[in-house]
C-alpha atoms as a PDB file:
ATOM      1  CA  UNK A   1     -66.631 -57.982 -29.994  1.00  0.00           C
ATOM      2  CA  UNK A   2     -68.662 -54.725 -31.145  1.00  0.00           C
ATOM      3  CA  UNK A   3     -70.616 -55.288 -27.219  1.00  0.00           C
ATOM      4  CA  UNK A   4     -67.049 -55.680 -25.971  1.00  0.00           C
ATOM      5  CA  UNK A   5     -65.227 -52.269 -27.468  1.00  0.00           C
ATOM      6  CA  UNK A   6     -68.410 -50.258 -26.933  1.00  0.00           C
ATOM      7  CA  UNK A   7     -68.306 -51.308 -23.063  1.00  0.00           C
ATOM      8  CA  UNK A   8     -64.605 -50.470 -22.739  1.00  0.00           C
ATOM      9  CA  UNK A   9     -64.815 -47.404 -24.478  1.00  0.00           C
ATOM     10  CA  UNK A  10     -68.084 -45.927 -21.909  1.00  0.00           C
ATOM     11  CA  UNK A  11     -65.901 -46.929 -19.370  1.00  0.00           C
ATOM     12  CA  UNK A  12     -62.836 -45.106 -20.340  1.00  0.00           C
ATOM     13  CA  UNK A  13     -65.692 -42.051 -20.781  1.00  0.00           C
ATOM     14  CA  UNK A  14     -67.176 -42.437 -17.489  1.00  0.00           C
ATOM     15  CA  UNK A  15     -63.702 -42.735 -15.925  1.00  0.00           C
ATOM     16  CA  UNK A  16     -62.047 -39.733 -17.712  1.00  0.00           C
ATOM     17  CA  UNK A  17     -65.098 -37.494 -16.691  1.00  0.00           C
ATOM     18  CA  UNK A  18     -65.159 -38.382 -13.338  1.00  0.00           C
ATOM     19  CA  UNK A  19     -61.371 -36.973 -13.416  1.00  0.00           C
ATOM     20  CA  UNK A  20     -62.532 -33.425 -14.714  1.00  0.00           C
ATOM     21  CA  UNK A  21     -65.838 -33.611 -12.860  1.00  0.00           C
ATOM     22  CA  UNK A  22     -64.802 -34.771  -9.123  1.00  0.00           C
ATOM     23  CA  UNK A  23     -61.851 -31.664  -8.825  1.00  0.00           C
ATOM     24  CA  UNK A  24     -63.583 -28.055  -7.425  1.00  0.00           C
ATOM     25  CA  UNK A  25     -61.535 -25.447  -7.301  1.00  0.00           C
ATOM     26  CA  UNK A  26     -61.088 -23.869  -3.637  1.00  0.00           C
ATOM     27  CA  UNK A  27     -62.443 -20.725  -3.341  1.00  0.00           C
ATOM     28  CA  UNK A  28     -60.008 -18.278  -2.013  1.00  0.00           C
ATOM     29  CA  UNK A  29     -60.782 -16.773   1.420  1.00  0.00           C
ATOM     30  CA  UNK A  30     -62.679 -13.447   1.471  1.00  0.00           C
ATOM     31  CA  UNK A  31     -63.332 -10.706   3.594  1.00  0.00           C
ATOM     32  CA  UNK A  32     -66.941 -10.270   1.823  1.00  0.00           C
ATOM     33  CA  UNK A  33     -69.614 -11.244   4.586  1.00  0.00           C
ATOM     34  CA  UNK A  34     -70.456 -10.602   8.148  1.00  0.00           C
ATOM     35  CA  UNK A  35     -68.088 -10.995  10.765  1.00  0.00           C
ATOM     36  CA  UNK A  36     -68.373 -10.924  15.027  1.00  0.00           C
ATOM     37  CA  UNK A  37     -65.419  -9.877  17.068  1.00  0.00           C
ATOM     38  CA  UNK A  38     -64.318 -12.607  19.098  1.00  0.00           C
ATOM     39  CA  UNK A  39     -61.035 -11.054  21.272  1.00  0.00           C
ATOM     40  CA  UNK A  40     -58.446  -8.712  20.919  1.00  0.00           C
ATOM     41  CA  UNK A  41     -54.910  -9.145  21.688  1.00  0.00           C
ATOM     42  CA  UNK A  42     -52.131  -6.872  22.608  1.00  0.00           C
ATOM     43  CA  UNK A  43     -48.722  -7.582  21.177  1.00  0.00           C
ATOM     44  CA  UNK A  44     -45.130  -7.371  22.458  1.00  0.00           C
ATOM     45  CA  UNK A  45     -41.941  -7.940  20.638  1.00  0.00           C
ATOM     46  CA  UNK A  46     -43.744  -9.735  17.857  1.00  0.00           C
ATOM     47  CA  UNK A  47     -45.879 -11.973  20.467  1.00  0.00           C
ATOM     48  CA  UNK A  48     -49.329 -11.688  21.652  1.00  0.00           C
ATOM     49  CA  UNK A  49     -48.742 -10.509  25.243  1.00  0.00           C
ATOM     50  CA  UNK A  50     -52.426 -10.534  26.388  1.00  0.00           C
ATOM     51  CA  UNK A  51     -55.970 -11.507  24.968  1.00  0.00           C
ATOM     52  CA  UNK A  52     -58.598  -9.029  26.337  1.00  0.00           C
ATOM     53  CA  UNK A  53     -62.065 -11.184  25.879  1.00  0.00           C
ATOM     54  CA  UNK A  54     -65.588  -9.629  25.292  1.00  0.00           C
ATOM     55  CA  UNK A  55     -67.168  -9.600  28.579  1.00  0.00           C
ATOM     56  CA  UNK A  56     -70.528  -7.731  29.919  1.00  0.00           C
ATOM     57  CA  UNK A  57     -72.245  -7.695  26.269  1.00  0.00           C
ATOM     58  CA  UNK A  58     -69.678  -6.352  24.836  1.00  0.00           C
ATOM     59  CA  UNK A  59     -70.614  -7.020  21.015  1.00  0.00           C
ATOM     60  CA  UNK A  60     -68.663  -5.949  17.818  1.00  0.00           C
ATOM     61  CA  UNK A  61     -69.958  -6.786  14.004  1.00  0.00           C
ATOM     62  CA  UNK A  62     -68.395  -5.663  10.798  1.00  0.00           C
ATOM     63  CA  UNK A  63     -69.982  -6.353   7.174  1.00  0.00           C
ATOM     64  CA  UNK A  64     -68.102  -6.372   4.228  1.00  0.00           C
ATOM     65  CA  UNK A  65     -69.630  -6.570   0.359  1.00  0.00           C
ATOM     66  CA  UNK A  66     -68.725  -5.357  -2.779  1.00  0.00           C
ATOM     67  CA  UNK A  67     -66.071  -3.184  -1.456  1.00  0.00           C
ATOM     68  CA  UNK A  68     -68.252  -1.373   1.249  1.00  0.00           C
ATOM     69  CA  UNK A  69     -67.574  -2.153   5.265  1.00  0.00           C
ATOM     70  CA  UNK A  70     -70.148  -1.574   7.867  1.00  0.00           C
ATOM     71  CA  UNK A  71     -69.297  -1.846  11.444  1.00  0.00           C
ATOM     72  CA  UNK A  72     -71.330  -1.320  14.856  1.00  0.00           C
ATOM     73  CA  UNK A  73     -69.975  -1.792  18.453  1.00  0.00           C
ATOM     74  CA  UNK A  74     -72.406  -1.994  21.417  1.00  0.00           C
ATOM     75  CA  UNK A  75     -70.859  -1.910  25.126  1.00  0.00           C
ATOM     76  CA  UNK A  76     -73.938  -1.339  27.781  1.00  0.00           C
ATOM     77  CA  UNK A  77     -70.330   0.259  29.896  1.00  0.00           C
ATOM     78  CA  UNK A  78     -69.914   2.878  27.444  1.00  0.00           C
ATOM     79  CA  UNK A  79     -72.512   5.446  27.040  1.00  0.00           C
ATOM     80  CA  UNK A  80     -71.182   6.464  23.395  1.00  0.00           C
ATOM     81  CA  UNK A  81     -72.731   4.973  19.903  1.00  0.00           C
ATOM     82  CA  UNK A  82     -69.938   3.416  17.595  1.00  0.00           C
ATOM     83  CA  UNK A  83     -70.256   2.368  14.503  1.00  0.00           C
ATOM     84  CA  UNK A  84     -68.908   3.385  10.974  1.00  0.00           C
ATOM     85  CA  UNK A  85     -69.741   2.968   7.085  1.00  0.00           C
ATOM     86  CA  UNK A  86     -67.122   3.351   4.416  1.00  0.00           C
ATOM     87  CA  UNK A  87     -65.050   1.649   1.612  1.00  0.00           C
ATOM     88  CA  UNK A  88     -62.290  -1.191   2.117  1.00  0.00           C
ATOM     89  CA  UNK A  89     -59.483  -2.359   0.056  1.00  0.00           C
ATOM     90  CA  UNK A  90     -57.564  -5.776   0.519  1.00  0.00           C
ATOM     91  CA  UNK A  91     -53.594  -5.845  -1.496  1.00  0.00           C
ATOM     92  CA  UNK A  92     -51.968  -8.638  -2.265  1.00  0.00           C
ATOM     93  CA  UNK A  93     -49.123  -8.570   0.542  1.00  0.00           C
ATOM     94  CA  UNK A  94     -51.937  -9.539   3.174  1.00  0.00           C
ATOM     95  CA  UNK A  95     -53.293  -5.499   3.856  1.00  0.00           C
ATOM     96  CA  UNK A  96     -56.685  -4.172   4.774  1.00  0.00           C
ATOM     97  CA  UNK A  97     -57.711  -0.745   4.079  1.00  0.00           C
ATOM     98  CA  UNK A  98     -60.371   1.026   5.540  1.00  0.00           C
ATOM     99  CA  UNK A  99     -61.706   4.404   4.841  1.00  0.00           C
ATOM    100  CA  UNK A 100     -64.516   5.747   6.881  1.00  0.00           C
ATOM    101  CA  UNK A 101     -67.187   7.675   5.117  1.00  0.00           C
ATOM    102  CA  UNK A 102     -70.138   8.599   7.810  1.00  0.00           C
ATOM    103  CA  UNK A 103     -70.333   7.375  11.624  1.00  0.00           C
ATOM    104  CA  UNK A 104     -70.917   8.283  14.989  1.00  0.00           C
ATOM    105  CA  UNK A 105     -70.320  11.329  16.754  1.00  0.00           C
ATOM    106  CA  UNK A 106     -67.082   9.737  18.258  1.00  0.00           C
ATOM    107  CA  UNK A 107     -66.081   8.152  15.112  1.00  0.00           C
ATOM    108  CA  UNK A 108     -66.214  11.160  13.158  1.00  0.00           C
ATOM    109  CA  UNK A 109     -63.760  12.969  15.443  1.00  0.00           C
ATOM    110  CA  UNK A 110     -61.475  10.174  14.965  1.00  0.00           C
ATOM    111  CA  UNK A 111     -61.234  10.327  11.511  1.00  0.00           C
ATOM    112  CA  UNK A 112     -60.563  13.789  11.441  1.00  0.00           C
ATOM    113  CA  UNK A 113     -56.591  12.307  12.579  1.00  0.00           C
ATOM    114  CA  UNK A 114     -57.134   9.003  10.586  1.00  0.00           C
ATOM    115  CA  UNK A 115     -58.086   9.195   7.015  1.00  0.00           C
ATOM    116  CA  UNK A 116     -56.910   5.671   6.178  1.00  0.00           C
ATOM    117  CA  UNK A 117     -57.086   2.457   8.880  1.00  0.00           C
ATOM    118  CA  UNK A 118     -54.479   0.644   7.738  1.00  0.00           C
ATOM    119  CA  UNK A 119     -53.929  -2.927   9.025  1.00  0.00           C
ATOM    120  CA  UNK A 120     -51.725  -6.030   8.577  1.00  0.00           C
ATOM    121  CA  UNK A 121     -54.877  -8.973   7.297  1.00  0.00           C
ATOM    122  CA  UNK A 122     -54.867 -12.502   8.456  1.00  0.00           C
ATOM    123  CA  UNK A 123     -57.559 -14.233   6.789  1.00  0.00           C
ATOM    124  CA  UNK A 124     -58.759 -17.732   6.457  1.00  0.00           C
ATOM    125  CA  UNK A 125     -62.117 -19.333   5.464  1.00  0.00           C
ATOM    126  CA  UNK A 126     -64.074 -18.672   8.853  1.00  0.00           C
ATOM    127  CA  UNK A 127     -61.828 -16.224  10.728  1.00  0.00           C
ATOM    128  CA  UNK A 128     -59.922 -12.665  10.369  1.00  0.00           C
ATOM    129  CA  UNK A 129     -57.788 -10.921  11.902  1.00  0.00           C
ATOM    130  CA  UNK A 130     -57.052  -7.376  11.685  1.00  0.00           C
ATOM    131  CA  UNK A 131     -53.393  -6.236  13.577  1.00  0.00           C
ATOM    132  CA  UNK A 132     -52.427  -2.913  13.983  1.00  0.00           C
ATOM    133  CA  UNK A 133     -48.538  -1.758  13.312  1.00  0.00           C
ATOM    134  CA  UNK A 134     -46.660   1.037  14.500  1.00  0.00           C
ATOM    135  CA  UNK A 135     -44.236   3.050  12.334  1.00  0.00           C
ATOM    136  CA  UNK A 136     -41.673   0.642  12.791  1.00  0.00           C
ATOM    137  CA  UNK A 137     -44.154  -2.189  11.818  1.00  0.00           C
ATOM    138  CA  UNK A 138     -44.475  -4.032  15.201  1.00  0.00           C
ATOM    139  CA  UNK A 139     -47.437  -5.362  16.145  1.00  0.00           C
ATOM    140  CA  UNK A 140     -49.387  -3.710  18.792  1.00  0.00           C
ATOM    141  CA  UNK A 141     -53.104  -4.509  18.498  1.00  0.00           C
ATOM    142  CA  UNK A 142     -55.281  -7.017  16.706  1.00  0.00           C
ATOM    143  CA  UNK A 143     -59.491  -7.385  16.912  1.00  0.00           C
ATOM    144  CA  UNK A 144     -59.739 -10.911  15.505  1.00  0.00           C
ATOM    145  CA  UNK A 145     -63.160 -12.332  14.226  1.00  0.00           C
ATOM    146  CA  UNK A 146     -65.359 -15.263  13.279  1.00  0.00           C
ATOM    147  CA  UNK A 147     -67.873 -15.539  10.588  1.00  0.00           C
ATOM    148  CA  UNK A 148     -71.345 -15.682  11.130  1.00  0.00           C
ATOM    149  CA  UNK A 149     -72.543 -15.295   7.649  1.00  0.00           C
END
């Protein structure tokens, strides 16, 4: 009987550990990590209206850790360098901020008219995108990426 109880009672053990033990939490999707552009899209009246691909080499990166972004964009069609360093913010309503602190010539010329990139965030495990609004919040441009790290 003492054989019998002490089996039961390892089983109810085994089985009420394997309850606690076999549930992982998700992990939330994050921005932190290295990301390619994949294609942009142009929006109309709330709908993408056109998908503009990469094409001749175009190639677009952006790296994002511990609240710093990094970003380079090669085109062998455009003579100019691109690419940016600064801080980013995510909110809770689905927002990315970006604020650039050094960059390229052409960058830098930008920012003195945009202090703050502001953009509406779509984020899941493996992919991003980032949309751009107007003033009356329509959509009107998105770069959307992929993870490759």
């Amino acid at each position: 009987m003492k054989k019998l109880f002490g089996l039961v009672f390892l089983m109810l053990f085994l089985v009420s550990a394997t309850i606690y033990t076999s549930s992982k939490p998700q992990k939330a999707a994050s921005l932190e990590g290295t990301w390619e552009l994949m294609n942009r899209y142009n929006w109309e009246d709330g709908n993408v209206s056109d998908t503009i691909p990469n094409t001749n080499g175009y190639q677009q990166v952006k790296i994002y850790s511990k609240g710093k972004v990094m970003w380079t964009r090669y085109s062998p069609d455009d003579s100019n360098e691109w690419f940016g360093y600064g801080s980013y913010t995510t909110t809770d309503d689905d927002h990315l901020e970006e604020r650039l602190e050094y960059g390229s010539k052409v960058m830098m010329s930008i920012q003195d008219t945009i202090e703050v990139f502001r953009f509406e965030l779509q984020l899941d495990k493996n992919t991003y995108s980032q949309i751009s609004v107007d003033q009356d919040g329509n959509r009107t441009f998105s770069e959307n990426y992929r993870r490759i790290d």
